[in-house]
C-alpha atoms as a PDB file:
ATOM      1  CA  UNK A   1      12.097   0.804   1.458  1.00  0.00           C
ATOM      2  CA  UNK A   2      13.134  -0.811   4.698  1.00  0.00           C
ATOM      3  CA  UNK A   3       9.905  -1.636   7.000  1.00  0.00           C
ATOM      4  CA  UNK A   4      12.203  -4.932   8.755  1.00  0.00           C
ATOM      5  CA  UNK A   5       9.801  -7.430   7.584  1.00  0.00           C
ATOM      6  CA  UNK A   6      10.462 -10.419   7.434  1.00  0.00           C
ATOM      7  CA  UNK A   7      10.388 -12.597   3.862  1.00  0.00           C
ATOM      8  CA  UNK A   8       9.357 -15.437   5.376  1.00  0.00           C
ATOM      9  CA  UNK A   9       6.734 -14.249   7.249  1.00  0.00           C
ATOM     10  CA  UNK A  10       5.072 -12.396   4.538  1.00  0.00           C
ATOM     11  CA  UNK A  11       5.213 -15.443   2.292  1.00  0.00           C
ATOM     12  CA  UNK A  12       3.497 -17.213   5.133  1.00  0.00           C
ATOM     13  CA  UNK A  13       0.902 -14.590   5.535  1.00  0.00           C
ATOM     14  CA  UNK A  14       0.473 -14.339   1.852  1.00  0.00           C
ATOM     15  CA  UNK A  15      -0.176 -17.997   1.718  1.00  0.00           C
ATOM     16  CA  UNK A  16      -3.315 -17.923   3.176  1.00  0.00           C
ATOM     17  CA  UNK A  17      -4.766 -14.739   1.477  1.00  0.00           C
ATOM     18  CA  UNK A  18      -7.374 -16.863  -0.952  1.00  0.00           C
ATOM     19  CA  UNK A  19      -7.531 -15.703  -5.000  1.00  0.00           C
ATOM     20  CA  UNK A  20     -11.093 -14.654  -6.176  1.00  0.00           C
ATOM     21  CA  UNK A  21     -11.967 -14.650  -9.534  1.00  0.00           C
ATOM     22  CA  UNK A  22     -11.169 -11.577 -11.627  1.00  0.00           C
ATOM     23  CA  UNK A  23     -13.397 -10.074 -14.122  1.00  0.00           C
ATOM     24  CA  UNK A  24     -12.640 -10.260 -17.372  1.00  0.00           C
ATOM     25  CA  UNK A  25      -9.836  -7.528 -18.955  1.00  0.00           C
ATOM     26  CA  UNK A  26     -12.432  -5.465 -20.396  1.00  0.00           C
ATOM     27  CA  UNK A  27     -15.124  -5.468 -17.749  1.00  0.00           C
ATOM     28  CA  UNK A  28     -15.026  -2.412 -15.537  1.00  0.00           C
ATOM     29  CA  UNK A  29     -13.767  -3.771 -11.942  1.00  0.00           C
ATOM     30  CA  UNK A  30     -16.357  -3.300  -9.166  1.00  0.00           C
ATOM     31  CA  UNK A  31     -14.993  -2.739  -5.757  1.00  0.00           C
ATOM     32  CA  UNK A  32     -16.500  -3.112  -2.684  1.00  0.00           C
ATOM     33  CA  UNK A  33     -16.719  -0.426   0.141  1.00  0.00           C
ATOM     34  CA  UNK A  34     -13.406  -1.771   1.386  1.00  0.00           C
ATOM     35  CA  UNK A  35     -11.308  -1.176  -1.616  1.00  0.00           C
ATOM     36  CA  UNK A  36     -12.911   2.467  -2.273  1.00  0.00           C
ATOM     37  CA  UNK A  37     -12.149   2.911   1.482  1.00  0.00           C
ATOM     38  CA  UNK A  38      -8.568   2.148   1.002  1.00  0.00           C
ATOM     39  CA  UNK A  39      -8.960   4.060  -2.748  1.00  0.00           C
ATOM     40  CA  UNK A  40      -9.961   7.057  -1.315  1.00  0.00           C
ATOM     41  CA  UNK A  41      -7.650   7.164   1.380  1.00  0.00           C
ATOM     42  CA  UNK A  42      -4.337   6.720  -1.094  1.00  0.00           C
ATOM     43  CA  UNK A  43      -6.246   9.953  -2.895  1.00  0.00           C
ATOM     44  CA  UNK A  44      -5.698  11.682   0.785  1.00  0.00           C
ATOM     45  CA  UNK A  45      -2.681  10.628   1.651  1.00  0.00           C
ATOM     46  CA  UNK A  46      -1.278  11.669  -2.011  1.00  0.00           C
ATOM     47  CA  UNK A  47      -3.079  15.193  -1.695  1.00  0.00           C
ATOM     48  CA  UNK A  48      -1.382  15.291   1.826  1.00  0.00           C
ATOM     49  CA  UNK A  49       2.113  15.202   0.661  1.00  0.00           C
ATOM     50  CA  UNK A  50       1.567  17.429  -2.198  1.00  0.00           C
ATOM     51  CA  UNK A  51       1.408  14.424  -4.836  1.00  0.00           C
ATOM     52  CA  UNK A  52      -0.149  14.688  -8.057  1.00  0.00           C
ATOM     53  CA  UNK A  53       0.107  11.411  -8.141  1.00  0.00           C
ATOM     54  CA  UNK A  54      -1.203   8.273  -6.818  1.00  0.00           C
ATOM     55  CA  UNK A  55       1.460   5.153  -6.463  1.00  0.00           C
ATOM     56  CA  UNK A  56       1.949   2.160  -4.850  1.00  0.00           C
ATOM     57  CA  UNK A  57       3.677   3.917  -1.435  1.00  0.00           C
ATOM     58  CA  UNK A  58      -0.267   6.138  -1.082  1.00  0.00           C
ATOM     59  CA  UNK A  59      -1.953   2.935  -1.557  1.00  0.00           C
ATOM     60  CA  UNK A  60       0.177   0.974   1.136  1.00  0.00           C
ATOM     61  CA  UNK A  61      -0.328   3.871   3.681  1.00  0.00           C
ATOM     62  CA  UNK A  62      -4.135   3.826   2.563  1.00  0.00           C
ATOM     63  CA  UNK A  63      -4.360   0.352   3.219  1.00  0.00           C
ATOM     64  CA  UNK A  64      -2.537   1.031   7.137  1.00  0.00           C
ATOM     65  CA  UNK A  65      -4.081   3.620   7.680  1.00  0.00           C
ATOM     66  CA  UNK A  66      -7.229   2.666   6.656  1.00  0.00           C
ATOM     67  CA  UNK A  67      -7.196  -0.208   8.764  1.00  0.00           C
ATOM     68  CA  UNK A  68      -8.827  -2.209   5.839  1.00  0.00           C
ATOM     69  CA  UNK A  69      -9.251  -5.884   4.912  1.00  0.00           C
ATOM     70  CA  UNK A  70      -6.209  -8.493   5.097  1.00  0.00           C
ATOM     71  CA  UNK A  71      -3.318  -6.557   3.711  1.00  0.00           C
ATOM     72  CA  UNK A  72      -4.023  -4.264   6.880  1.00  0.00           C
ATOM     73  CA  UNK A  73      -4.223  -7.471   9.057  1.00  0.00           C
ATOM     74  CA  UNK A  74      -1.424  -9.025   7.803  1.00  0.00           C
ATOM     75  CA  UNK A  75       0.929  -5.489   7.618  1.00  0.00           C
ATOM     76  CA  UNK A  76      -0.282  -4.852  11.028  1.00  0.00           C
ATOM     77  CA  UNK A  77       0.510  -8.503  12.680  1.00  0.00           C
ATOM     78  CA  UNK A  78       3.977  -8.245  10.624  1.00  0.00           C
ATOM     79  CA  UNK A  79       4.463  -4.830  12.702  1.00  0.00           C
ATOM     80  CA  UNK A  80       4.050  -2.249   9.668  1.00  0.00           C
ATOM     81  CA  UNK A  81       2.464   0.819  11.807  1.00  0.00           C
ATOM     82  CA  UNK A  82       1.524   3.973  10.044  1.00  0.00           C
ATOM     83  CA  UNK A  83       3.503   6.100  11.571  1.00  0.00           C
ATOM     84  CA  UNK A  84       6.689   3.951  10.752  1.00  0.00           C
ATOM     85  CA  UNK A  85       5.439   3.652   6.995  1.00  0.00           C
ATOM     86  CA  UNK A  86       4.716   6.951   6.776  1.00  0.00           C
ATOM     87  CA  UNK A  87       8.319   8.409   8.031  1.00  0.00           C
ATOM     88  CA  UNK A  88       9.587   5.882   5.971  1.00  0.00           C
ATOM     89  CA  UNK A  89       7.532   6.862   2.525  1.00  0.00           C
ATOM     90  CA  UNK A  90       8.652  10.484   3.512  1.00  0.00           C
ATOM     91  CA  UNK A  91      12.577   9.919   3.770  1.00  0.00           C
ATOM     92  CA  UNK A  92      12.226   7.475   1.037  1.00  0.00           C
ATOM     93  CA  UNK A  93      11.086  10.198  -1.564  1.00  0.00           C
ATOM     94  CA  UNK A  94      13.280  12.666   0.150  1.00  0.00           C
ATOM     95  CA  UNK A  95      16.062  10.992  -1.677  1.00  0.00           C
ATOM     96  CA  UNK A  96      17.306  11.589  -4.940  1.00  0.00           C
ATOM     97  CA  UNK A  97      16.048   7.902  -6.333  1.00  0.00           C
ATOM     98  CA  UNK A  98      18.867   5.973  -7.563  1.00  0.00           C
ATOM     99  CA  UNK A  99      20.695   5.794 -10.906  1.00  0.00           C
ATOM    100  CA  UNK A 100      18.452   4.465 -13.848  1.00  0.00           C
ATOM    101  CA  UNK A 101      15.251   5.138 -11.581  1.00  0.00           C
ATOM    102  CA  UNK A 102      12.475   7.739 -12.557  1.00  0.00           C
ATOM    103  CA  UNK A 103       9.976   8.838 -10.084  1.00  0.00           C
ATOM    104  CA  UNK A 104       6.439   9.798 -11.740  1.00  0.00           C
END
């Protein structure tokens, strides 16, 4: 997908985005409001364009959309908009995917 980010700039951005501790493999993960925020919007946004899925291109547009947490912030100061993420997701999967690549 092209978005024009810039590498740089994300690895900057990504820099200061702290690690928390993650629960242990087996341990059910508990997310906060945030996360079931930008969880529930991915379900939308799937349902929307007649998914029966949910991958990685619902849960950025739930995360822009949703306008939640610091991967919003730091898509939104790197100029991701929705509206440019979602035309993109759209003409993205509007293309046969390329040899040797299997969409779900």
């Amino acid at each position: 997908m092209e978005l024009g980010i810039d590498l740089d700039a994300l690895g900057s951005e990504l820099a200061d985005v702290r690690h928390v501790d993650r629960p242990a493999m087996n341990a059910r993960p508990a997310f906060d409001d945030r996360t079931e925020a930008v969880l529930q919007q991915a379900r939308l946004q799937a349902h929307a364009l007649r998914h029966r899925y949910i991958g990685t291109e619902h849960l950025m547009l739930g995360l822009v959309e949703g306008d939640q947490g610091r991967a919003s912030d730091v898509l939104t100061r790197l100029g991701v908009t929705y509206s440019s993420l979602r035309d993109q997701v759209v003409n993205t999967l509007r293309n046969p995917p390329p040899p040797g690549w299997a969409r779900p």
